[in-house]
Protein backbone atom coordinates (compact mmCIF):
# COMPACT_ATOMS: atom_id res chain seq x y z
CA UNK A 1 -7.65 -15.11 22.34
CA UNK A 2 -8.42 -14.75 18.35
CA UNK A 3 -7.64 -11.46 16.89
CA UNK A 4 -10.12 -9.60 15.52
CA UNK A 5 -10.25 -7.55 11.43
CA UNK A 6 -12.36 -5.04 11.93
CA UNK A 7 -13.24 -3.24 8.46
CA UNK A 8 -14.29 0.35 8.66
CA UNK A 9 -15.46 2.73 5.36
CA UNK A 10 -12.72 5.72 5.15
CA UNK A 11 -9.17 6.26 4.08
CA UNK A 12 -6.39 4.49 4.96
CA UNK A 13 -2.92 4.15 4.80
CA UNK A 14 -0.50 1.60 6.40
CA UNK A 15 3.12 2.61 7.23
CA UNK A 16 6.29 1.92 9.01
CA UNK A 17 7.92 -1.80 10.00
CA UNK A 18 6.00 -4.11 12.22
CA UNK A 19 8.59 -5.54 14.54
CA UNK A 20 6.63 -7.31 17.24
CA UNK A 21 6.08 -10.85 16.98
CA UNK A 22 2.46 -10.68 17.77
CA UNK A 23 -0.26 -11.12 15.45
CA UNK A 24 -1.72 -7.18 15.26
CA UNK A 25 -5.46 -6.49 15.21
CA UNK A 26 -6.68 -4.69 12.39
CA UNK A 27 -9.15 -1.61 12.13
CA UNK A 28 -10.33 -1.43 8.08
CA UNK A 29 -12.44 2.01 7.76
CA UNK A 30 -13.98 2.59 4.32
CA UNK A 31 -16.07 5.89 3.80
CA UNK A 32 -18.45 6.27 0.86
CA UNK A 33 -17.95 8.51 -2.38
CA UNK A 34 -14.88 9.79 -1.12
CA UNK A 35 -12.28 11.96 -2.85
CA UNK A 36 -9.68 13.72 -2.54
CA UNK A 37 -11.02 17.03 -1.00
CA UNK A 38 -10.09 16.33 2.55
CA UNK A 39 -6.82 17.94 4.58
CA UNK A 40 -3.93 15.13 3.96
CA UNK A 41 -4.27 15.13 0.04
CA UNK A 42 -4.94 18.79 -0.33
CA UNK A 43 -7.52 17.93 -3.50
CA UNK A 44 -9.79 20.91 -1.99
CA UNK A 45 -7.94 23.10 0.42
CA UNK A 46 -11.20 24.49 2.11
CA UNK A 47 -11.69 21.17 3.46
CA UNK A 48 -11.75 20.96 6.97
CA UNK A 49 -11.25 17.25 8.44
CA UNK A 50 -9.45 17.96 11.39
CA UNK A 51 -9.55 14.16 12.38
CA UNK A 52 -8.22 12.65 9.11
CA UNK A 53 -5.65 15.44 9.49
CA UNK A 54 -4.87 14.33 12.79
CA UNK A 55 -4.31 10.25 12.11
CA UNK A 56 -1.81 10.99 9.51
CA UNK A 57 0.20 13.71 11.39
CA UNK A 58 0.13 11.12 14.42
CA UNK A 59 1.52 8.31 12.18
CA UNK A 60 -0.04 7.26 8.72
CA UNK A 61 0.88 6.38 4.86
CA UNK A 62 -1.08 8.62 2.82
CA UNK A 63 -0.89 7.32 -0.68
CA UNK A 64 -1.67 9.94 -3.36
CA UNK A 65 -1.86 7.94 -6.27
CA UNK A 66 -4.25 5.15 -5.06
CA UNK A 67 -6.51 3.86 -7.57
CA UNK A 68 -9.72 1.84 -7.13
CA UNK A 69 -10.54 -1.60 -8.61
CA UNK A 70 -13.80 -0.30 -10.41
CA UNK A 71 -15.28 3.18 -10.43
CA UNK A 72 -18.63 2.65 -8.51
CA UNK A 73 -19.39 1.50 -4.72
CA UNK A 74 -20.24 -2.61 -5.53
CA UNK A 75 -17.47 -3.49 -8.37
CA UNK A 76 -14.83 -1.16 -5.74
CA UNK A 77 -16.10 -3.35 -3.16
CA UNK A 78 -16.38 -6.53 -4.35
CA UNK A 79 -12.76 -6.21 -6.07
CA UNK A 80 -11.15 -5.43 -2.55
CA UNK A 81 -12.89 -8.06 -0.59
CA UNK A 82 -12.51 -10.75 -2.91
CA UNK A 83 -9.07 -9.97 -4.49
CA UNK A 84 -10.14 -9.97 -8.10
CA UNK A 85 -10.80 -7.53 -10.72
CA UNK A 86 -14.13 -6.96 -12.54
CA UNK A 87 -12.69 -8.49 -15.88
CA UNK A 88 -11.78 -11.63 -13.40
CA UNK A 89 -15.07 -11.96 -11.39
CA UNK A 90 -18.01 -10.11 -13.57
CA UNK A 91 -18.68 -7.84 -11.14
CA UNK A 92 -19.16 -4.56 -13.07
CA UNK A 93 -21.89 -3.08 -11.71
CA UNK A 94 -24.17 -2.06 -8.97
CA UNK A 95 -26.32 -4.65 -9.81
CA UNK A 96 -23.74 -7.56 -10.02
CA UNK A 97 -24.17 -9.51 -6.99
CA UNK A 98 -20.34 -11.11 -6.26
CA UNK A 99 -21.68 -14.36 -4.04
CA UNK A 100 -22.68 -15.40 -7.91
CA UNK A 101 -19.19 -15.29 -9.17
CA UNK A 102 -17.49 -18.05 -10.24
CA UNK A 103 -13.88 -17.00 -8.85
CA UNK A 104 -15.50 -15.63 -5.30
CA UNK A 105 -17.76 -19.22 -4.71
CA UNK A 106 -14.16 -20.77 -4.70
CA UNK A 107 -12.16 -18.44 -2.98
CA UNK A 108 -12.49 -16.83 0.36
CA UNK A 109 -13.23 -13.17 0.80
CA UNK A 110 -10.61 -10.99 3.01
CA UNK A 111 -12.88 -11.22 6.05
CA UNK A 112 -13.31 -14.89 5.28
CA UNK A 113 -9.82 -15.84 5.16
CA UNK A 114 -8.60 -13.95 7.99
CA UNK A 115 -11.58 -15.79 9.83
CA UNK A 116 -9.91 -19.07 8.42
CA UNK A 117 -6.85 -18.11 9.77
CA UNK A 118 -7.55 -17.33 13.91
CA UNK A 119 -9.17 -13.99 13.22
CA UNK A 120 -12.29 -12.87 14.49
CA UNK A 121 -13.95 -10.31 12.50
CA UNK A 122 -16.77 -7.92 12.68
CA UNK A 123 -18.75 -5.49 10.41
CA UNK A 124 -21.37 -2.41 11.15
CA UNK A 125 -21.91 -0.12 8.24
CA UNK A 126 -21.97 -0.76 4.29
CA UNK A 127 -18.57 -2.85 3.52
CA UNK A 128 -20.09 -4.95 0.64
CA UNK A 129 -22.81 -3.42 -1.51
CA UNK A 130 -26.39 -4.54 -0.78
CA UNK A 131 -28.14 -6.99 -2.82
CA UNK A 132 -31.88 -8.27 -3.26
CA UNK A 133 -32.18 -12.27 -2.42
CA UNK A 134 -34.95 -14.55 -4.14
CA UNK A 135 -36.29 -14.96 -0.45
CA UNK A 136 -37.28 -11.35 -0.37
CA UNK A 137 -34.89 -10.77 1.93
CA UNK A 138 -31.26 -8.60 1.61
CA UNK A 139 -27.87 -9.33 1.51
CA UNK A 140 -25.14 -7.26 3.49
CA UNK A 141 -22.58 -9.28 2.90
CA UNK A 142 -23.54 -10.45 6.73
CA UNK A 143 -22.55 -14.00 5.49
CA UNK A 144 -18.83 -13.00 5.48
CA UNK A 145 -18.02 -11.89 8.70
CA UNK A 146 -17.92 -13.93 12.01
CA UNK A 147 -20.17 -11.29 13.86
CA UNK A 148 -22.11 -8.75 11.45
CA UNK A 149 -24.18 -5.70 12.84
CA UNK A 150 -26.78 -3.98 11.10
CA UNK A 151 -26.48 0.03 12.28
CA UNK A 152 -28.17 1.37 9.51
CA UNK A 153 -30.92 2.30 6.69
CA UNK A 154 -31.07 3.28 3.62
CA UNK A 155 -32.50 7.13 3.64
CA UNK A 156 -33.02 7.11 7.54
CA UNK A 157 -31.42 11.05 7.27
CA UNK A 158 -33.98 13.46 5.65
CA UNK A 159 -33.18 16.73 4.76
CA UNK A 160 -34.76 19.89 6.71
CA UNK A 161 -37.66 20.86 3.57
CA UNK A 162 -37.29 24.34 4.63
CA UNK A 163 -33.46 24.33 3.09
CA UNK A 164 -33.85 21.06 0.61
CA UNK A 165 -32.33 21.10 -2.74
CA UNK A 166 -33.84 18.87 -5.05
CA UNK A 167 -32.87 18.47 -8.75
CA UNK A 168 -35.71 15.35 -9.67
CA UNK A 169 -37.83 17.10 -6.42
CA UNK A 170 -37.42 20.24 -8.35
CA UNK A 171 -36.58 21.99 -5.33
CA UNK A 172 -34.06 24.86 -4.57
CA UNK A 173 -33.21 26.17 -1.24
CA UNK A 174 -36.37 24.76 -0.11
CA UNK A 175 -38.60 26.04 -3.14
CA UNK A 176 -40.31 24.23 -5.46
CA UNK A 177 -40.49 25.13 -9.20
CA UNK A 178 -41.44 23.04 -12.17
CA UNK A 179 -38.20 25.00 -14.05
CA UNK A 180 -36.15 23.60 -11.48
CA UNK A 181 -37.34 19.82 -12.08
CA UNK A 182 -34.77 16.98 -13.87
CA UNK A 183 -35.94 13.91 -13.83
CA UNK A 184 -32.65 12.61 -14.93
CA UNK A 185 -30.61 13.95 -12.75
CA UNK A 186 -29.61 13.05 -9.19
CA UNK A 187 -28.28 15.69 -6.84
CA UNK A 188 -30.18 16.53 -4.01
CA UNK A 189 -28.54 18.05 -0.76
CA UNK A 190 -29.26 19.63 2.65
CA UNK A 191 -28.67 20.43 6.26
CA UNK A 192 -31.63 17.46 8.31
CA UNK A 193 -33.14 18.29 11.40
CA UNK A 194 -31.61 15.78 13.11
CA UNK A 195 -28.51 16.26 15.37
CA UNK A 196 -25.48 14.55 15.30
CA UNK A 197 -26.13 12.04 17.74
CA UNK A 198 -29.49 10.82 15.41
CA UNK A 199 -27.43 10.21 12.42
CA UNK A 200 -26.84 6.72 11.13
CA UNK A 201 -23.04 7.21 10.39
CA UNK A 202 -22.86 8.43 14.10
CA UNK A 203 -25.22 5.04 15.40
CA UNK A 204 -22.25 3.31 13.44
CA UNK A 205 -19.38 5.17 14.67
CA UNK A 206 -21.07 4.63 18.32
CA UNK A 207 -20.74 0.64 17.97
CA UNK A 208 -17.50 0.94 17.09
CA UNK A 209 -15.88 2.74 19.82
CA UNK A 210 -17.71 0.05 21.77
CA UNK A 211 -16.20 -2.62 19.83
CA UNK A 212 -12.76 -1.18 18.30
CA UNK A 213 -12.11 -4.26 16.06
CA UNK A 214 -14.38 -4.74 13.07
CA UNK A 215 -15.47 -3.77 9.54
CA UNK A 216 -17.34 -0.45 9.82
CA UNK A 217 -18.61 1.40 6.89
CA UNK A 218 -19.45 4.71 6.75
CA UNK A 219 -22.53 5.96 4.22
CA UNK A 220 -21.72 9.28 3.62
CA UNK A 221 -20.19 11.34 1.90
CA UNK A 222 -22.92 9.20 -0.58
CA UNK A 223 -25.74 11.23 -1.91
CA UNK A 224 -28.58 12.32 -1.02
CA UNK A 225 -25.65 14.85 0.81
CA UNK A 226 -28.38 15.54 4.20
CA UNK A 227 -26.04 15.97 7.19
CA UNK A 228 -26.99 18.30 10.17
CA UNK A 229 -26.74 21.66 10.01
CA UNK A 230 -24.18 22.60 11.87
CA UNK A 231 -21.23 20.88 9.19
CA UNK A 232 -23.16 23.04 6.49
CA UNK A 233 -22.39 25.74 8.85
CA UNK A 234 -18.74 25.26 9.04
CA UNK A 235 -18.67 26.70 5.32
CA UNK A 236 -19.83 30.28 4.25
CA UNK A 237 -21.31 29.60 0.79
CA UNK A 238 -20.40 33.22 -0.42
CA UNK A 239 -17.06 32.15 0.21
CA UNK A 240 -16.88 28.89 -1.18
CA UNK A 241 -14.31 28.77 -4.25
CA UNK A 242 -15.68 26.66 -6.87
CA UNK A 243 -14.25 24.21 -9.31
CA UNK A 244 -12.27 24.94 -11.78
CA UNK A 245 -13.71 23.82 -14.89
CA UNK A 246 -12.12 24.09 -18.85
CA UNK A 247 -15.25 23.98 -20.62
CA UNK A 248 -13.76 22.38 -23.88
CA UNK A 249 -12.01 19.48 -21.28
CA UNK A 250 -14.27 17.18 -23.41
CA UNK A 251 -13.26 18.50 -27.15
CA UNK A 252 -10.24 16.55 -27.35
CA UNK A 253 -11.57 13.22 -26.71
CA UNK A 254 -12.85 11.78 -29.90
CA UNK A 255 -13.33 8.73 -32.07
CA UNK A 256 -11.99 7.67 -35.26
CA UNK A 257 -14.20 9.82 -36.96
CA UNK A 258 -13.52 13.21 -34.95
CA UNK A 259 -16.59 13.23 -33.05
CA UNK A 260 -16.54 13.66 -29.23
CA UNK A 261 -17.26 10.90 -27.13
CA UNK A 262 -18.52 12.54 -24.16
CA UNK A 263 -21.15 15.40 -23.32
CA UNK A 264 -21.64 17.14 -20.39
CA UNK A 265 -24.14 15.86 -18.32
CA UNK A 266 -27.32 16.45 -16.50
CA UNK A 267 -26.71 17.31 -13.39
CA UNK A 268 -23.56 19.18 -14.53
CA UNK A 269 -26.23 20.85 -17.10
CA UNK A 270 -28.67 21.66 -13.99
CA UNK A 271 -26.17 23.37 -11.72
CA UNK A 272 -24.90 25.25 -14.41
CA UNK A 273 -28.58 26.53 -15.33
CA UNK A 274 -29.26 27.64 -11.83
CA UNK A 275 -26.05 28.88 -10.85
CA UNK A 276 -25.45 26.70 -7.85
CA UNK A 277 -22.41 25.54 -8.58
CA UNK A 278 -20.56 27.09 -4.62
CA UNK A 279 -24.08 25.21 -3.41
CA UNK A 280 -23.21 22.03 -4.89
CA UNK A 281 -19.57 22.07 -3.39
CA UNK A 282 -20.41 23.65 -0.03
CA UNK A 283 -22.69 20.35 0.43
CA UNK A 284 -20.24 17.88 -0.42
CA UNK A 285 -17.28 19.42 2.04
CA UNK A 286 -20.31 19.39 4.84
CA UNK A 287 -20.31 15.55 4.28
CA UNK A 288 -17.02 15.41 4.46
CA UNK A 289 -16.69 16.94 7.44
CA UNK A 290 -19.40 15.02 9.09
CA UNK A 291 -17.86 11.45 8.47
CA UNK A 292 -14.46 12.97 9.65
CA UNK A 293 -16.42 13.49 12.86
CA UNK A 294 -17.64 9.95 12.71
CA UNK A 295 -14.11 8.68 12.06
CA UNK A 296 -12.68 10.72 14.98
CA UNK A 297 -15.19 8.87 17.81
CA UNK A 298 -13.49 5.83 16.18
CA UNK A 299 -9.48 7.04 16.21
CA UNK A 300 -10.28 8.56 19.75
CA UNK A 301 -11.54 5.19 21.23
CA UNK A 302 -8.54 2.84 19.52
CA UNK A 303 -6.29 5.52 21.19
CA UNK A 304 -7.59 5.53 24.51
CA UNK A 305 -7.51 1.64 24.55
CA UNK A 306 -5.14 -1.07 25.30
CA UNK A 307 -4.65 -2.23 21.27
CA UNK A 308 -3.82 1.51 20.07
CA UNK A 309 0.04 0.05 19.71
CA UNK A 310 -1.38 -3.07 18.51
CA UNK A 311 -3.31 -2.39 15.59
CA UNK A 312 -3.27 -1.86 11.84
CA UNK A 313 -5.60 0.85 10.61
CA UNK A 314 -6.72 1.36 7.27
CA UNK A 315 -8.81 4.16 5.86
CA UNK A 316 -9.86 4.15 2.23
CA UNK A 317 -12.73 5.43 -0.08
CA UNK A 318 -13.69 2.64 -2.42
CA UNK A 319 -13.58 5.48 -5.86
CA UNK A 320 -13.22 9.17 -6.17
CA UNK A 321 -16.13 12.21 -7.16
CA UNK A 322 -16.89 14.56 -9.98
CA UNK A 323 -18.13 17.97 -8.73
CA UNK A 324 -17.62 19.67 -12.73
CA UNK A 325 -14.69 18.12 -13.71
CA UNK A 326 -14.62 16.89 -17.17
CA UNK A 327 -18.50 18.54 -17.08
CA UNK A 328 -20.12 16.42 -14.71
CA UNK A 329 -20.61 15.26 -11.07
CA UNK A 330 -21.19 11.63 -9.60
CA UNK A 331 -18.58 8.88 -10.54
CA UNK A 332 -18.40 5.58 -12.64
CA UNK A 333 -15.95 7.30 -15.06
CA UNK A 334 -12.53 6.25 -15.93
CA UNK A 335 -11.10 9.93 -15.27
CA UNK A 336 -8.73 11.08 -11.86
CA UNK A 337 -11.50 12.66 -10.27
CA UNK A 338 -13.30 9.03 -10.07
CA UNK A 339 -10.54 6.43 -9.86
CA UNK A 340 -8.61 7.97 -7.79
CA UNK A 341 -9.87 7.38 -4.02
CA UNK A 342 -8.06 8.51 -0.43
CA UNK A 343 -6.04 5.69 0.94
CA UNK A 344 -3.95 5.93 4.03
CA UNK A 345 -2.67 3.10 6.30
CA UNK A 346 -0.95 3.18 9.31
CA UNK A 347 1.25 0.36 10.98
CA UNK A 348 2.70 -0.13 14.52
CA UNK A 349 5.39 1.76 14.99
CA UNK A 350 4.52 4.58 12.49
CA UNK A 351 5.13 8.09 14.32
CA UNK A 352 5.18 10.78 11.33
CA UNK A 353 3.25 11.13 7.89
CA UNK A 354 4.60 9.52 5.02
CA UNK A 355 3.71 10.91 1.39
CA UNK A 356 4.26 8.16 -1.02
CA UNK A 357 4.04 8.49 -5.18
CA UNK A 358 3.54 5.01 -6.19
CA UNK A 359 0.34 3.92 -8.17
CA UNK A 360 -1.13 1.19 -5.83
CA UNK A 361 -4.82 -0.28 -6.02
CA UNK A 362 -7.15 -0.88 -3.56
CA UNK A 363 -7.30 -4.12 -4.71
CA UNK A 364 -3.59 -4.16 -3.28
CA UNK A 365 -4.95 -4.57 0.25
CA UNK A 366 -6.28 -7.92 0.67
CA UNK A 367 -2.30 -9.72 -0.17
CA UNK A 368 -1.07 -6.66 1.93
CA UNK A 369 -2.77 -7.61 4.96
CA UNK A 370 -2.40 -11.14 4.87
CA UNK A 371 1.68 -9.89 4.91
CA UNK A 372 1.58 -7.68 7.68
CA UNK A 373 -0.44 -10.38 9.71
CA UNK A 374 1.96 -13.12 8.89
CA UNK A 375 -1.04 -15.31 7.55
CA UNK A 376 -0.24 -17.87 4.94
CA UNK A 377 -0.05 -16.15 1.46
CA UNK A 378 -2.78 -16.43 -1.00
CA UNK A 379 -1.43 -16.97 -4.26
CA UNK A 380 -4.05 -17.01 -6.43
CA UNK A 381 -5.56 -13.02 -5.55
CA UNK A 382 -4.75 -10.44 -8.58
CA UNK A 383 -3.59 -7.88 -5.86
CA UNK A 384 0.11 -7.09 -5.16
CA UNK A 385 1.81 -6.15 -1.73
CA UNK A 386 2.34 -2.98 -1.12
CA UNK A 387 4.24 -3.72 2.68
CA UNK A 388 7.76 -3.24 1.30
CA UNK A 389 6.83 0.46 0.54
CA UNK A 390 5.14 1.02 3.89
CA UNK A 391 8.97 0.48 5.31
CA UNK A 392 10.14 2.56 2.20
CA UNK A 393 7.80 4.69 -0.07
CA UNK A 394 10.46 4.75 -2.65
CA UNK A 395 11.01 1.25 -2.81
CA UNK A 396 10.90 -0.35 -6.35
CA UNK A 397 6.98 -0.20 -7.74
CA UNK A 398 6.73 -1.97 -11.23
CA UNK A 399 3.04 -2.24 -11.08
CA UNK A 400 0.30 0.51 -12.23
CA UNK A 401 -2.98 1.20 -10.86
CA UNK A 402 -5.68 -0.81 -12.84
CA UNK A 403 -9.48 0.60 -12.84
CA UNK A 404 -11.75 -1.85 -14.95
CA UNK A 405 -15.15 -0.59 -15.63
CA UNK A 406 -17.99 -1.33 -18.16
CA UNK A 407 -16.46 1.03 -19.78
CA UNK A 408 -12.97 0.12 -20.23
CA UNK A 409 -9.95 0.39 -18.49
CA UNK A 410 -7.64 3.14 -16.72
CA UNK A 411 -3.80 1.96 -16.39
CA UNK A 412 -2.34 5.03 -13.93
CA UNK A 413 1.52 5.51 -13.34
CA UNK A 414 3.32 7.86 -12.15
CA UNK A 415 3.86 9.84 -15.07
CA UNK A 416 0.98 9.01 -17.13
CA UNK A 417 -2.84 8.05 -17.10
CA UNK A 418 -4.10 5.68 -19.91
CA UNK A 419 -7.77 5.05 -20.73
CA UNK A 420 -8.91 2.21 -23.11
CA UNK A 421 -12.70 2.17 -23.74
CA UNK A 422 -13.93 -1.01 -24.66
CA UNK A 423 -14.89 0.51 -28.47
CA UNK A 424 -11.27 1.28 -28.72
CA UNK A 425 -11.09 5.02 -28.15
CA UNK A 426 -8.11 6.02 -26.00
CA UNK A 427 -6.71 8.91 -23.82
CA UNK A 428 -3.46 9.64 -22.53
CA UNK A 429 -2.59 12.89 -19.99
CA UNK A 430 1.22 13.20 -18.48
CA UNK A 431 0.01 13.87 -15.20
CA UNK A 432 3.23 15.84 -13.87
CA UNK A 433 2.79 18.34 -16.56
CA UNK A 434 -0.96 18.25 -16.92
CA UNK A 435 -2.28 17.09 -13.27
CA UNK A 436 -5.90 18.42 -13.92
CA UNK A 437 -5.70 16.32 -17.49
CA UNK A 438 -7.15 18.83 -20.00
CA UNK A 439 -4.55 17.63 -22.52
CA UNK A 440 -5.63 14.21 -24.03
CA UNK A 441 -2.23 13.11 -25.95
CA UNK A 442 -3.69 10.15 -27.62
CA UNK A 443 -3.75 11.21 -30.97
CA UNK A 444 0.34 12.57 -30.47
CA UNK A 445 2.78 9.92 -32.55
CA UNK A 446 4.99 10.94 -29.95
CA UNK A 447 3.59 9.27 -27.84
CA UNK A 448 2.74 5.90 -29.39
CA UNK A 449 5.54 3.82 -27.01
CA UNK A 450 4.35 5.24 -23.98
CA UNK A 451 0.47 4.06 -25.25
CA UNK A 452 1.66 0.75 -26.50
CA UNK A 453 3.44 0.13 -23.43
CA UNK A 454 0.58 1.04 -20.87
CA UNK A 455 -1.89 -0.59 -22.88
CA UNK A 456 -0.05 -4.06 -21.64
CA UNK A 457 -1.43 -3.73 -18.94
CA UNK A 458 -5.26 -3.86 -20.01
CA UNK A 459 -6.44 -7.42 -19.34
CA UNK A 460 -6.82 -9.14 -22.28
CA UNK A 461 -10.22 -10.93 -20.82
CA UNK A 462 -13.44 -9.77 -19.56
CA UNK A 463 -15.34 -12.28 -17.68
CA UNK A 464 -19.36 -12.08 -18.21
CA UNK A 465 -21.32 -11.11 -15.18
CA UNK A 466 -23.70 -13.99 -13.72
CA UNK A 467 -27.57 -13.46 -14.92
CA UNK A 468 -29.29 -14.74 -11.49
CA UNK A 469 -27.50 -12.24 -9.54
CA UNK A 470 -30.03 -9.80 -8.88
CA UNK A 471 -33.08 -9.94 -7.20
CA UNK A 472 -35.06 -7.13 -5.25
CA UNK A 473 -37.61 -7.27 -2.71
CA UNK A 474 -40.95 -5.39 -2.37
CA UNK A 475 -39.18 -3.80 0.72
CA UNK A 476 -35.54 -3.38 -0.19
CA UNK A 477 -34.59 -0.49 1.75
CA UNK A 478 -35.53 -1.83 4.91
CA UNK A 479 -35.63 -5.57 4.30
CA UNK A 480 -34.08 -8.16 6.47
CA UNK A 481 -30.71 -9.48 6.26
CA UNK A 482 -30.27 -12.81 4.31
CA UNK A 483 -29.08 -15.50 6.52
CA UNK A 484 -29.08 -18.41 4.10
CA UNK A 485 -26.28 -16.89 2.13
CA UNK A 486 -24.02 -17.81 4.44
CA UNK A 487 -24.34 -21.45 4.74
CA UNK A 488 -23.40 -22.03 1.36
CA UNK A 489 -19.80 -20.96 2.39
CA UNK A 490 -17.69 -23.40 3.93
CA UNK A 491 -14.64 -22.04 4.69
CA UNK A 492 -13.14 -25.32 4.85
CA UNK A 493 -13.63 -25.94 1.22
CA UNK A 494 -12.60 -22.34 0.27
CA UNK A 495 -9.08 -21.56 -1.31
């Protein structure tokens, strides 16, 4: 009987020795937009996610200084399933479509190789961004998996108008205003009509109790932030603490000339304006605390099965949030708040939670999983494997986290965070003295070692994104999968 990957959106960690001589299954959750606000990393302490609490007290890695591969959902995405970074494959952005990368039309994706190696794998749920396809169709990245489910749409979960918030809508609370309109911004947030059991994440969640072993993704916490109204109830907005926010953070982040290289920005502007800055965080922990619902119909299936003892589970985020920090919200910056994503992982034979310091990537799991699975290594992946420290979290590390945007890049260690912008500006923060990073110590002499040193690490190339990758259909929120895509990949021929 083949084993079976099965990929899931969420946070994972992987701990403890695998002893058996069997080839282990492997549950991969990924959840959307994620941060650190939930229980096991503490980043917002009103979180409640009893279920992601509950996986790592029952066994689980929790990594606290994971990075991503790129700041935004398809770079993040297309770095971890392919094993490359954006300066390797071109994939920068949202846009970038990776089937049209030179590197990935050679090499197999993780799903791919595991497939080429016994596996069987599945997928429900967003695991590779959607693209637009020049035969009006979509692709899902359905062409990578042996078995590949569709359980959602795009914007299937509408907000309740009586309670919608709106910033283009120019809606509040359910009111409309033109002095509450932004065209430019893009926070909108709500508690649906909808139950539970009507969501999409849940429709998702459902298949995979039913199938335990697959890719799953879940959607939210992505915007628009409409969950039912019974997570926004879990949080009394009056009580809500809000984000602590310097508002100089950006002051002290300049170019040659002195002048600041950042502002703050328009949706940061429009919750500041209409004072709705407990609103704003109240929605984002309701999301939150819906997926960790979703997640726990998965955990609670896998343990009440015959593979519980059998299986490697991973739960990441592919990039972190900004709710205020550094005067904004979304992501796609090379700050903490965005690069740094929940990863925990838990391996057979793992009975405790495991905190460990070291500054892996994302892009770390693809060559980690081939090595707990025993497959054949691929040598040619940019990732590193991380399995020694799941048998020892202090083990020797000698490898930052790497974050390669359009940007620039963010090297992350232990003690420090470098940025390098692509126009040369840099930042540096010592992250045990100055966690929240207020400090930027670029322009300290003092510190010109630790900057040349870390800046060895930026790569020295940045491959070109391809110009036919993007297409988009009349109907692209609802259009049909692609299924010529995956034709053009023979596994055979792929390294």
């Amino acid at each position: 009987m083949k084993k079976i990957i099965v990929l899931l959106f969420i946070l994972c960690v992987c701990v403890s020795a695998y002893t058996q001589n069997k080839q282990p299954n492997v549950l991969f959750i990924a959840i959307d937009d994620l941060n650190d606000w939930i229980e096991p990393l503490g980043g917002n302490k009103q979180a409640i996610t009893p279920n992601m609490d509950k996986f790592t007290k029952q066994g689980a890695m929790v990594f606290k200084n994971a990075v991503c591969a790129a700041p935004i959902c398809g770079p993040s995405r297309s770095a971890i399933l392919s094993g490359f970074l954006p300066s390797t494959s071109g994939v920068y952005g949202n846009a970038h479509d990776m089937v049209f990368s030179d590197v990935v039309k050679k090499n197999a994706t993780l799903p791919e190789y595991f497939s080429k190696n016994g596996y069987h794998t599945l997928s429900n749920g967003k695991m590779f961004h959607k693209h637009g396809t020049k035969n009006g169709k979509t692709d899902f990245g359905a062409w990578a998996f042996d078995e590949f489910a569709r359980g959602r749409r795009y914007n299937n979960d509408k907000a309740d108008p009586k309670f919608l918030t709106s910033s283009k809508g120019g809606i509040i609370n359910g009111k409309k205003s033109p002095e509450f309109k932004d065209k430019k911004s893009k926070l909108s947030w709500g508690p649906t009509k909808d139950s539970f059991e009507e969501t999409v994440d849940y429709a998702v969640a459902d298949w995979a109790t039913k199938q335990l072993f697959m890719s799953v993704g879940f959607i939210k916490p992505h915007l628009p932030w409409f969950v039912p109204k019974e997570f926004f109830d879990l949080y009394n907005v009056d009580e809500i603490e809000d984000v602590i926010v310097k508002e100089d953070d950006l002051e002290d982040i300049t170019n040659a000339e002195g002048k600041p290289l950042f502002k703050p920005t328009g949706e940061y502007k429009w919750i500041q304006k209409h004072g709705l800055g407990k609103e704003a965080t109240r929605a984002y922990l309701a999301n939150i605390s819906f997926v960790d619902k979703c997640l726990g119909m998965v955990m609670d299936a896998l343990e009440k099965s015959d593979h519980a003892d059998n299986t490697i589970v991973v739960v990441w985020g592919d990039h972190g949030w900004h709710l205020g920090e550094k005067l904004r919200y979304l992501k796609n910056t090379l700050w903490a708040e965005a690069v740094k994503p929940p990863l925990m992982v838990r391996v057979p034979g793992m009975n405790k939670t495991i905190y460990c310091e070291k500054p892996v990537s994302l892009l770390d799991l693809y060559p980690t999983l081939v090595s707990l699975c025993d497959l054949p290594k691929k040598k040619n992946i940019e990732g590193h494997d991380f399995s020694k420290l799941l048998k020892n979290s202090k083990a020797t590390w000698e490898y930052p986290g790497l974050t390669v945007s359009t940007a620039g890049t963010s090297v992350l260690t232990e003690a420090y965070h470098y940025i390098q912008y692509v126009s040369g500006e840099e930042e540096l923060y010592n992250v045990k003295k100055d966690p929240r990073e207020w400090n930027n110590l670029a322009h300290n002499k003092l510190y010109s070692k630790v900057i040349n040193d870390l800046k060895k690490w930026v790569p020295k190339k940045r491959a070109n994104p391809k110009k036919e990758h993007y297409q988009k259909p009349k109907n692209y929120v609802d259009a049909d999968q692609d299924p010529t895509i995956k034709t053009t990949r023979k596994l055979s021929e792929l390294e």
